[in-house]
C-alpha atoms as a PDB file:
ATOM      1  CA  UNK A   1       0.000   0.000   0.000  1.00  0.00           C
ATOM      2  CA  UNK A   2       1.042   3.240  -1.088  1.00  0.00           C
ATOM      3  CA  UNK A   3       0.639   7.196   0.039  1.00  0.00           C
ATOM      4  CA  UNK A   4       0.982   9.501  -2.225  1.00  0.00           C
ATOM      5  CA  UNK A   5       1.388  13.239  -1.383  1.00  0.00           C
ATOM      6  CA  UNK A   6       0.836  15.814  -4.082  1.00  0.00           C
ATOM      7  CA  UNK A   7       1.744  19.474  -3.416  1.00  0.00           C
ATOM      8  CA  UNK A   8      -0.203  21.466  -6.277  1.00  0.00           C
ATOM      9  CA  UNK A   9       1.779  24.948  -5.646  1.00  0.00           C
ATOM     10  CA  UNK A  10       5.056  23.953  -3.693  1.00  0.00           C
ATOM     11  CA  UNK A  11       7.336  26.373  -5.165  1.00  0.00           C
ATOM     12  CA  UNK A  12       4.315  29.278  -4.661  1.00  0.00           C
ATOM     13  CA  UNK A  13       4.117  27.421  -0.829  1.00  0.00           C
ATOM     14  CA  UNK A  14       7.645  26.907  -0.206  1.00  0.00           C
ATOM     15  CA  UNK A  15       8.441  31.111  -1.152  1.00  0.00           C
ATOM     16  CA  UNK A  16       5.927  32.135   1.320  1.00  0.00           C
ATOM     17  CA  UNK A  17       7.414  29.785   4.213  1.00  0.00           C
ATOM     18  CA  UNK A  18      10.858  31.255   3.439  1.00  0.00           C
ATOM     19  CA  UNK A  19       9.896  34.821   3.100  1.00  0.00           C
ATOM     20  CA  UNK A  20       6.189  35.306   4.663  1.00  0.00           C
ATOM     21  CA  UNK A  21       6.475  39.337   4.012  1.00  0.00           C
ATOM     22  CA  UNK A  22       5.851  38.108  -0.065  1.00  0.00           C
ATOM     23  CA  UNK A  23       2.423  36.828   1.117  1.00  0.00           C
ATOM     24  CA  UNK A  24       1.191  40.504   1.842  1.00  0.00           C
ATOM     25  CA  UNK A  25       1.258  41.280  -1.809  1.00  0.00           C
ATOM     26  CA  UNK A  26      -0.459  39.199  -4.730  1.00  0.00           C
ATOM     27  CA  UNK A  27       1.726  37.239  -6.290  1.00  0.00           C
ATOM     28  CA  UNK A  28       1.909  34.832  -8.836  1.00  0.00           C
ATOM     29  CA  UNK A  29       4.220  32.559 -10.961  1.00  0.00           C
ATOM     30  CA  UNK A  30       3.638  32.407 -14.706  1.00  0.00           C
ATOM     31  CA  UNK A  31       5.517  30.053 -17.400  1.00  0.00           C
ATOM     32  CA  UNK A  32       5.589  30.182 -21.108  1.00  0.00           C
ATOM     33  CA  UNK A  33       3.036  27.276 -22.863  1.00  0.00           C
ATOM     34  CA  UNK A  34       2.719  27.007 -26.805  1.00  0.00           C
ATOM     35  CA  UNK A  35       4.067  30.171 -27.308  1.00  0.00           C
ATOM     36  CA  UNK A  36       2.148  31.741 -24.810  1.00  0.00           C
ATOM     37  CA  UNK A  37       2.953  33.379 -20.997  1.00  0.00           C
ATOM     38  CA  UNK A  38       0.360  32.140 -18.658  1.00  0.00           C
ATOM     39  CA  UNK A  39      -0.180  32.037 -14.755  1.00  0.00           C
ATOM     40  CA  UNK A  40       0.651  28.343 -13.236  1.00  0.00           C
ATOM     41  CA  UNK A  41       0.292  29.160  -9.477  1.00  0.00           C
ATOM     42  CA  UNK A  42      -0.786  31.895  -7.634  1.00  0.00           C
ATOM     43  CA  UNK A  43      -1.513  33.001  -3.526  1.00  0.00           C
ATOM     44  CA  UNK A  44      -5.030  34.162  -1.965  1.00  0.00           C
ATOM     45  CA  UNK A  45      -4.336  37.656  -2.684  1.00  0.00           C
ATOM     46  CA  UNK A  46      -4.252  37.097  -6.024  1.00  0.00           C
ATOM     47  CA  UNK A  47      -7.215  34.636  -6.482  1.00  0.00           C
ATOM     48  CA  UNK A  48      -9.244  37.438  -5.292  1.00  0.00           C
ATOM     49  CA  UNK A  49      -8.175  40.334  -7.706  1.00  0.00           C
ATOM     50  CA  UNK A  50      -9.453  37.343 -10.643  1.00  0.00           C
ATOM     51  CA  UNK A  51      -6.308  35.374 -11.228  1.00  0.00           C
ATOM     52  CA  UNK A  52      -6.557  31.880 -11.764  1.00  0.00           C
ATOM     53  CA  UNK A  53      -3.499  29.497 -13.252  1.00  0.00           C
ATOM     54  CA  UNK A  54      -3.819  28.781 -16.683  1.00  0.00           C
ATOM     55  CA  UNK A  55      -4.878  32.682 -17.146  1.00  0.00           C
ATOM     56  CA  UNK A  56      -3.049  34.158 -19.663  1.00  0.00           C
ATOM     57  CA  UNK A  57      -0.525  36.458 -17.750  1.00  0.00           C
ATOM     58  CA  UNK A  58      -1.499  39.521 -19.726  1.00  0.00           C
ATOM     59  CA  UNK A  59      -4.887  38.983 -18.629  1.00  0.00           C
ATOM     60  CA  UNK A  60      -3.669  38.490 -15.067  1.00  0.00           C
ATOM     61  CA  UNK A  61      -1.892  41.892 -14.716  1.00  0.00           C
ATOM     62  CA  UNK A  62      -4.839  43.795 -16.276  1.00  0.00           C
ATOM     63  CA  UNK A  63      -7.081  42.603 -13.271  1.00  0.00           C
ATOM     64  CA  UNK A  64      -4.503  43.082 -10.782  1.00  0.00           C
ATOM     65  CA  UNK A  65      -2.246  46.112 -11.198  1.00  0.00           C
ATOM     66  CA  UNK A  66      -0.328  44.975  -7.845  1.00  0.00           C
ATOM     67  CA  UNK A  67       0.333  41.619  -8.894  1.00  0.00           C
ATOM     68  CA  UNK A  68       4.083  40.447  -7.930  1.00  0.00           C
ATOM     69  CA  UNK A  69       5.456  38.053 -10.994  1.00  0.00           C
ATOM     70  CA  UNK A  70       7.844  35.750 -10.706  1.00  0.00           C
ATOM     71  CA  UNK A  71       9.475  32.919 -13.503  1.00  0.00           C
ATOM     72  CA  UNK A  72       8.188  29.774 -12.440  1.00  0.00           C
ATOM     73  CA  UNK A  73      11.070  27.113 -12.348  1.00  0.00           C
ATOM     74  CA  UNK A  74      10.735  22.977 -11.693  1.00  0.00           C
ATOM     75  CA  UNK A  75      14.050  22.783 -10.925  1.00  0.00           C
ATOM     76  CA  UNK A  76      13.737  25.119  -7.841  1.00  0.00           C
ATOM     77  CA  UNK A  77      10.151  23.469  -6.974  1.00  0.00           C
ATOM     78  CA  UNK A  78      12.238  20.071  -7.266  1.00  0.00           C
ATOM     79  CA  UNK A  79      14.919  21.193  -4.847  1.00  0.00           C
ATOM     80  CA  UNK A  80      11.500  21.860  -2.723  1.00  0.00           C
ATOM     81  CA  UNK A  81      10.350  18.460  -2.995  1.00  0.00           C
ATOM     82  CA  UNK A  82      14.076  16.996  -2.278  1.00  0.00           C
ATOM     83  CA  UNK A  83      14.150  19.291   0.494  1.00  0.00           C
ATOM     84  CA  UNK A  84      10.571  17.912   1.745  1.00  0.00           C
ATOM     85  CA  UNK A  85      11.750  14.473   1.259  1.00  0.00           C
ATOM     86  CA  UNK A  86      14.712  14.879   3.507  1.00  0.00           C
ATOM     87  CA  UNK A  87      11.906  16.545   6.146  1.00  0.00           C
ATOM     88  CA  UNK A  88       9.642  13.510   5.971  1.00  0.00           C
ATOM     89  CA  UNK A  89      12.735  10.821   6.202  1.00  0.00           C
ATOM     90  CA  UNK A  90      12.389  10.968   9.821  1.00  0.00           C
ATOM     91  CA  UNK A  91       9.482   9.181  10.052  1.00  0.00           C
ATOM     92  CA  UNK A  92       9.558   7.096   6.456  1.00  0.00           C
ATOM     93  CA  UNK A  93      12.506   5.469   4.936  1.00  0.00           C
ATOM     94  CA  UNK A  94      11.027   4.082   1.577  1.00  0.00           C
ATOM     95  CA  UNK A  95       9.869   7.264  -0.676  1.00  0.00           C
ATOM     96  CA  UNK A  96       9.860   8.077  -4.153  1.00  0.00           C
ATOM     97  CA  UNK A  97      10.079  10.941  -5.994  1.00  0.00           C
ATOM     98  CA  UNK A  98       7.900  12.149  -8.433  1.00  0.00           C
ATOM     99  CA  UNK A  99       9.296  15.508  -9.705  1.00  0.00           C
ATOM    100  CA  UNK A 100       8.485  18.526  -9.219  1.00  0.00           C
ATOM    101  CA  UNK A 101       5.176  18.464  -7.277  1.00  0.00           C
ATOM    102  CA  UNK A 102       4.894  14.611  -5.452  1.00  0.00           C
ATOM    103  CA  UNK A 103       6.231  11.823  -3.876  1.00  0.00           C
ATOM    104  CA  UNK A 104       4.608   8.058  -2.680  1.00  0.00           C
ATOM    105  CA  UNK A 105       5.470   6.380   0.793  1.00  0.00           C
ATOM    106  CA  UNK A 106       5.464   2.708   1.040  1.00  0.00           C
ATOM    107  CA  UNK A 107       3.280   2.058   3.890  1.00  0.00           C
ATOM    108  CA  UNK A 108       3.595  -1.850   4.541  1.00  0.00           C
ATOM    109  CA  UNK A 109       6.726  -1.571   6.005  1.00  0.00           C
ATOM    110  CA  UNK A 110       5.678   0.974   8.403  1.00  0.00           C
ATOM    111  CA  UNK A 111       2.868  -1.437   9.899  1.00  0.00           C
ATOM    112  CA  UNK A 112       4.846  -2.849  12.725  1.00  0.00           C
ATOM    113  CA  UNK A 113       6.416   0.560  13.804  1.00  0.00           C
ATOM    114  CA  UNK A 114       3.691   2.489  14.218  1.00  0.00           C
ATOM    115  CA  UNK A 115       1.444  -0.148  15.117  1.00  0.00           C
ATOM    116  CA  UNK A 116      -0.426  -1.005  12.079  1.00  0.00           C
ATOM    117  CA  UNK A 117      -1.447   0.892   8.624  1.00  0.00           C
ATOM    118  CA  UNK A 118      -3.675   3.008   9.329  1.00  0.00           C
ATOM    119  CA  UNK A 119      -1.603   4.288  12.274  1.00  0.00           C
ATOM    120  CA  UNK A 120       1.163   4.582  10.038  1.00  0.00           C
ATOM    121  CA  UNK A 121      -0.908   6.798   7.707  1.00  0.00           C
ATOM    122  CA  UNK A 122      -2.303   9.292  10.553  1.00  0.00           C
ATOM    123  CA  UNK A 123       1.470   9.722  11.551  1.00  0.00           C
ATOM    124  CA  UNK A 124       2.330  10.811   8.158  1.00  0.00           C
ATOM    125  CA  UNK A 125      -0.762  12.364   7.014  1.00  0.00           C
ATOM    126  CA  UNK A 126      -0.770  15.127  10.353  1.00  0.00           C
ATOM    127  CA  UNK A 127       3.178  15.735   9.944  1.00  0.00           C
ATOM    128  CA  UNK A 128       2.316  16.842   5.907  1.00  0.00           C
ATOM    129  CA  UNK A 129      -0.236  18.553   7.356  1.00  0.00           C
ATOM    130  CA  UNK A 130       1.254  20.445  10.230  1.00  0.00           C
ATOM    131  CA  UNK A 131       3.497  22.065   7.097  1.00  0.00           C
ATOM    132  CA  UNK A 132       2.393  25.368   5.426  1.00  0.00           C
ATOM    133  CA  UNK A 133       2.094  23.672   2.049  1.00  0.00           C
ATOM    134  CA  UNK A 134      -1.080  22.482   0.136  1.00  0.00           C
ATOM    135  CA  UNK A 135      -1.216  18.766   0.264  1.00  0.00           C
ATOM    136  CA  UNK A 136      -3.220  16.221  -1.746  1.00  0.00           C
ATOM    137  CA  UNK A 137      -3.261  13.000  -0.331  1.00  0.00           C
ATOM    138  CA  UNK A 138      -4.333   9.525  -1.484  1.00  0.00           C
ATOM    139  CA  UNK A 139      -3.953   5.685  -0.870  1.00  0.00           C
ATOM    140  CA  UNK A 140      -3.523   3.100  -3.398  1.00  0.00           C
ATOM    141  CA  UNK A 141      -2.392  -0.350  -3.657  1.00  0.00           C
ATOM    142  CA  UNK A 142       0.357   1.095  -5.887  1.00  0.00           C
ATOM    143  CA  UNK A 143       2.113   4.401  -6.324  1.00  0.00           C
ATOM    144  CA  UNK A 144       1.144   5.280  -9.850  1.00  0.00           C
ATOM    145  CA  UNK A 145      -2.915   4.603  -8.428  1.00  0.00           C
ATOM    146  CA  UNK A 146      -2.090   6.458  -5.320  1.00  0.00           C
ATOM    147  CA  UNK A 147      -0.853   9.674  -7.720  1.00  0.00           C
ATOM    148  CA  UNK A 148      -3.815   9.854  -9.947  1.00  0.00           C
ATOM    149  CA  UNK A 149      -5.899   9.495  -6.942  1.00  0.00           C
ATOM    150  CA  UNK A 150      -4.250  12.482  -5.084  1.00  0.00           C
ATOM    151  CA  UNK A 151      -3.628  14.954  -8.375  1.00  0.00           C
ATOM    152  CA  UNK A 152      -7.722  14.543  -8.862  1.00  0.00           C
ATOM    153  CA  UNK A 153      -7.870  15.489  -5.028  1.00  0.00           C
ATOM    154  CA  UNK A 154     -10.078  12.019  -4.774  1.00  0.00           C
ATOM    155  CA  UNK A 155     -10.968  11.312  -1.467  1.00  0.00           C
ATOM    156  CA  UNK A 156      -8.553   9.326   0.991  1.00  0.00           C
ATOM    157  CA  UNK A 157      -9.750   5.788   2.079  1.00  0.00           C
ATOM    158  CA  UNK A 158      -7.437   2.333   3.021  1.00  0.00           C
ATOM    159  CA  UNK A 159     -10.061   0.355   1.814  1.00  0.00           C
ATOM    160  CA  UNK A 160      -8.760  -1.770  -1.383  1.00  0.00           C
ATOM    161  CA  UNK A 161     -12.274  -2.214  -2.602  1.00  0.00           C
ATOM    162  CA  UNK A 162     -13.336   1.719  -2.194  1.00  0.00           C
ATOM    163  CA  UNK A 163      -9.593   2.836  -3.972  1.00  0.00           C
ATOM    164  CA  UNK A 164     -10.647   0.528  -6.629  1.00  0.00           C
ATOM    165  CA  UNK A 165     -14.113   2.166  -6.999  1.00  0.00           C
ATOM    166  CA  UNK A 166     -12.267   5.907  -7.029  1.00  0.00           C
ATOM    167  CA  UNK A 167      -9.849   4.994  -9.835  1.00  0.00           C
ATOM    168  CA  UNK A 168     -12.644   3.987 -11.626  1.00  0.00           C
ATOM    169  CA  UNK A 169     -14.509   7.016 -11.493  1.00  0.00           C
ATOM    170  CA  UNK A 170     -11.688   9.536 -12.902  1.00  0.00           C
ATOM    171  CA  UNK A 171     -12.402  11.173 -16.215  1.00  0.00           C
ATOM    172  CA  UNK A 172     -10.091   9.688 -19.165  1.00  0.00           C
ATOM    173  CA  UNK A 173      -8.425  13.240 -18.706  1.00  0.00           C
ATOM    174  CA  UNK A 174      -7.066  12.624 -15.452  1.00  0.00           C
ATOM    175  CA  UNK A 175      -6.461   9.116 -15.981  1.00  0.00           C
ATOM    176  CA  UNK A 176      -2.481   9.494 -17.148  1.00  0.00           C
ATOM    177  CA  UNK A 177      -3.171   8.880 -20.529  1.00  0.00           C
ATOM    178  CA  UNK A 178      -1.011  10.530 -23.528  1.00  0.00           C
ATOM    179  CA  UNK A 179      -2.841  12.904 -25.445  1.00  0.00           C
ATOM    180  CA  UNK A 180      -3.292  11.128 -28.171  1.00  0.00           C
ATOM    181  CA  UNK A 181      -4.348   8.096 -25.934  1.00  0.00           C
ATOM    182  CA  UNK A 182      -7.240  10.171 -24.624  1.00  0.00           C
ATOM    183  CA  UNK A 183      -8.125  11.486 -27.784  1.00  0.00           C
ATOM    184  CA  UNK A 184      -8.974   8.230 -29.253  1.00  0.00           C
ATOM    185  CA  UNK A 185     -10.193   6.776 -25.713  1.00  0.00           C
ATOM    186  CA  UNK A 186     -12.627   9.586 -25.864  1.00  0.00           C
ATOM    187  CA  UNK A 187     -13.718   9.203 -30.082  1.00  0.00           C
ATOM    188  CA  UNK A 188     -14.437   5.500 -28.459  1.00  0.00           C
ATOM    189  CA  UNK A 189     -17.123   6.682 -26.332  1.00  0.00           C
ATOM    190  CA  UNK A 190     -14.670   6.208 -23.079  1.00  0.00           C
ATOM    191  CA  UNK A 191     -15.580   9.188 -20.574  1.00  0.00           C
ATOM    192  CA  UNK A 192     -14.102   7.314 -17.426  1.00  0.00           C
ATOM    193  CA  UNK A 193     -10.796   5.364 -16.480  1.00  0.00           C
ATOM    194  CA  UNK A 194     -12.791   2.303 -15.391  1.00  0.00           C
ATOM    195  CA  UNK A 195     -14.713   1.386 -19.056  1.00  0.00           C
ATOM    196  CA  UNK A 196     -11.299   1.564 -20.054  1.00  0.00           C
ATOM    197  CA  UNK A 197      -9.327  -0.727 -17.632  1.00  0.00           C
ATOM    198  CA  UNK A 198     -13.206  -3.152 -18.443  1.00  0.00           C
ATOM    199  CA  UNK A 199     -11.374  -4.024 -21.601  1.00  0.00           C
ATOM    200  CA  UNK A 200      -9.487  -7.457 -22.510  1.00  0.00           C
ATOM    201  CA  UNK A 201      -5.758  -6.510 -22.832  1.00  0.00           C
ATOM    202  CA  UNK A 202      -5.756  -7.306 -26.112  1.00  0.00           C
ATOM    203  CA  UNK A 203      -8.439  -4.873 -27.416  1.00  0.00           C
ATOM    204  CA  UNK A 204      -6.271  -2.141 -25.364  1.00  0.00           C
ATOM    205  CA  UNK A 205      -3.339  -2.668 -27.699  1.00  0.00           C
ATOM    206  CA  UNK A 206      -5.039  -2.745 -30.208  1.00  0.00           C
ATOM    207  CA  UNK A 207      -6.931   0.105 -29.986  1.00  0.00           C
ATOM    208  CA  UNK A 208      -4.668   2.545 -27.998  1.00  0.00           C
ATOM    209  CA  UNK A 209      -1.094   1.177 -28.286  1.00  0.00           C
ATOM    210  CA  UNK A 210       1.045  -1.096 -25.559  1.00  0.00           C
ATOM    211  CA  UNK A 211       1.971   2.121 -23.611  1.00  0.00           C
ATOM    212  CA  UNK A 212      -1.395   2.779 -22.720  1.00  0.00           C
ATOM    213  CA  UNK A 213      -2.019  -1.071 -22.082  1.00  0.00           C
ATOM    214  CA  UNK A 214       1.026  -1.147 -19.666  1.00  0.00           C
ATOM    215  CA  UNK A 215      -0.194   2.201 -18.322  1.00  0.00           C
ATOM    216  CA  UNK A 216      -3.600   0.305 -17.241  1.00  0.00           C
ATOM    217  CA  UNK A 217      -1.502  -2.950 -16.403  1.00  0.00           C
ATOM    218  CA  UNK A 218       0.441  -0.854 -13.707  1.00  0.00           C
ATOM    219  CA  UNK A 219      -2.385   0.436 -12.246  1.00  0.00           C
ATOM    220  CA  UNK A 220      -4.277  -2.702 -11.604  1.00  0.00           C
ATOM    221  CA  UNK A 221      -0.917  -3.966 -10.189  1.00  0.00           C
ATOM    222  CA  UNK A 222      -0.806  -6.389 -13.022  1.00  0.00           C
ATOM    223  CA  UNK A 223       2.896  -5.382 -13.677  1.00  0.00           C
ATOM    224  CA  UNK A 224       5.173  -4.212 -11.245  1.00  0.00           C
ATOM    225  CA  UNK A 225       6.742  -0.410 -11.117  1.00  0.00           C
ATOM    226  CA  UNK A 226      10.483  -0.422 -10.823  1.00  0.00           C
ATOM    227  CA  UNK A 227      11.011   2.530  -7.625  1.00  0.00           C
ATOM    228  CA  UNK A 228      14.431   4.596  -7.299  1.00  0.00           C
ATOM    229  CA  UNK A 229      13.853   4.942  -3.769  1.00  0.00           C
ATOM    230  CA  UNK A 230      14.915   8.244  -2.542  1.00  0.00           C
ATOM    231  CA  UNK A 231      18.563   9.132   0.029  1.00  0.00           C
ATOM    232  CA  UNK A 232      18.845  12.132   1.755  1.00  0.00           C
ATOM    233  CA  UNK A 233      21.839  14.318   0.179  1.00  0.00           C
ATOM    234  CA  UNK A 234      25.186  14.671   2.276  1.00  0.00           C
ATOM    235  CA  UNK A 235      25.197  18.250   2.107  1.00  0.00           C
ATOM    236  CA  UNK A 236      22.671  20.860   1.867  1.00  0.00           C
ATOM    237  CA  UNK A 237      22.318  24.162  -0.213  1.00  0.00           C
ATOM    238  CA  UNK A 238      19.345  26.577  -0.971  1.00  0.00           C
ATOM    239  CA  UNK A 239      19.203  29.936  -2.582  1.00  0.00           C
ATOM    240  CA  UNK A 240      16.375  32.655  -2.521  1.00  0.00           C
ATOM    241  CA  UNK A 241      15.173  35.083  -4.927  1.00  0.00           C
ATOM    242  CA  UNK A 242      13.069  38.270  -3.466  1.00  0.00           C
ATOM    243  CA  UNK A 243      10.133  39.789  -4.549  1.00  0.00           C
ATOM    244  CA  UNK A 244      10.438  42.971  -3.310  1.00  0.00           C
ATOM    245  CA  UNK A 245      13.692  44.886  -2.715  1.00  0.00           C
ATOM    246  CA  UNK A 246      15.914  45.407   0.556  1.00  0.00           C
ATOM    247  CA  UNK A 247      16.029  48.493   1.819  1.00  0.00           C
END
């Protein structure tokens, strides 16, 4: 059994923790898309003037004249999640990485420590959220489940049966699908992940490719995910770009 933590604006969360003063200001981090600059994560302040990621950033400075801008970078927002990682070690040894906004936490091995599973996972789930970071959280037999589970913001259950039932209910979109995958999923008549993962493995390949057969295969726990299980680093180094100027 897996956790999975997603943290939907960690570089956004992790500025404001490191320099709170930036949170009395709107402020919002944009990054260029098909040619075009748009908003990708933005605080309260902001949200209220109108600005909403995926808004075009011209848009977003015409409805907020105050609005702080800043280059949004997954390199930094990885160093975040490393830095999270190394946080959350205490208490779990086995987690993966899944850059720049997640990680999963193998929870079987934590049963006899803290006394069981779901013990395990109220241990974990209060210290993620005693931090000042937006967390998403979801169980799944596997990690892959677990992170489609949490990135939808599905509910949380360690029920096998009701994790099932959740996966089954995500839109094709949200299902981890390539683009073209859900394209022809969708020209199908497939609106949700579980008509797909209905069909013999066979009409999957032949339909939507291997990928998207091994995609479903994973999933199920039908084939097993090779994890790169994550070390804290020797040494540690972090660097901090202002908003607003020093006096």
């Amino acid at each position: 059994m897996w956790l999975y933590c997603h943290f939907p604006q960690l570089l956004l969360d992790n500025r404001v923790r490191l320099q709170p003063e930036s949170n009395t200001l709107p402020l919002a981090f944009y990054q260029l898309q098909s040619s075009q600059s748009v908003i990708v994560q933005c605080n309260a302040l902001a949200l209220e003037c109108g600005v909403r990621p995926q808004l075009q950033t011209v848009m977003a400075i015409s409805l907020c004249e105050q609005l702080q801008l800043m280059e949004y970078s997954s390199e930094r927002e990885e160093q975040a999640l490393q830095q999270l990682a190394s946080y959350l070690y205490q208490w779990a040894a086995k987690l993966v990485l899944y850059p720049p906004q997640g990680l999963a936490i193998e929870l079987n091995s934590l049963e006899q420590l803290y006394g069981g599973r779901n013990a395990a996972f109220d241990v974990l789930a209060q210290k993620i959220q005693e931090l000042p970071i937006t967390s998403q959280l979801a169980v799944a037999g596997n990690p892959l489940a677990a992170k489609l589970l949490a990135e939808s913001d599905s509910s949380v259950s360690l029920l096998a049966e009701k994790q099932a039932a959740l996966l089954a209910e995500l839109p094709i979109q949200n299902a981890g699908l390539s683009l073209k995958a859900q394209k022809h999923s969708k020209a199908a008549g497939f609106r949700l992940l579980g008509e797909l993962m209905q069909l013999p493995g066979g009409e999957v390949g032949r339909q939507l490719g291997l990928e998207t057969l091994l995609h479903l295969e994973q999933l199920q726990g039908l084939k097993q995910q090779s994890h790169n299980f994550f070390m804290p680093p020797e040494s540690f180094q972090q660097s901090l770009d202002l908003v607003t100027e020093i006096p």
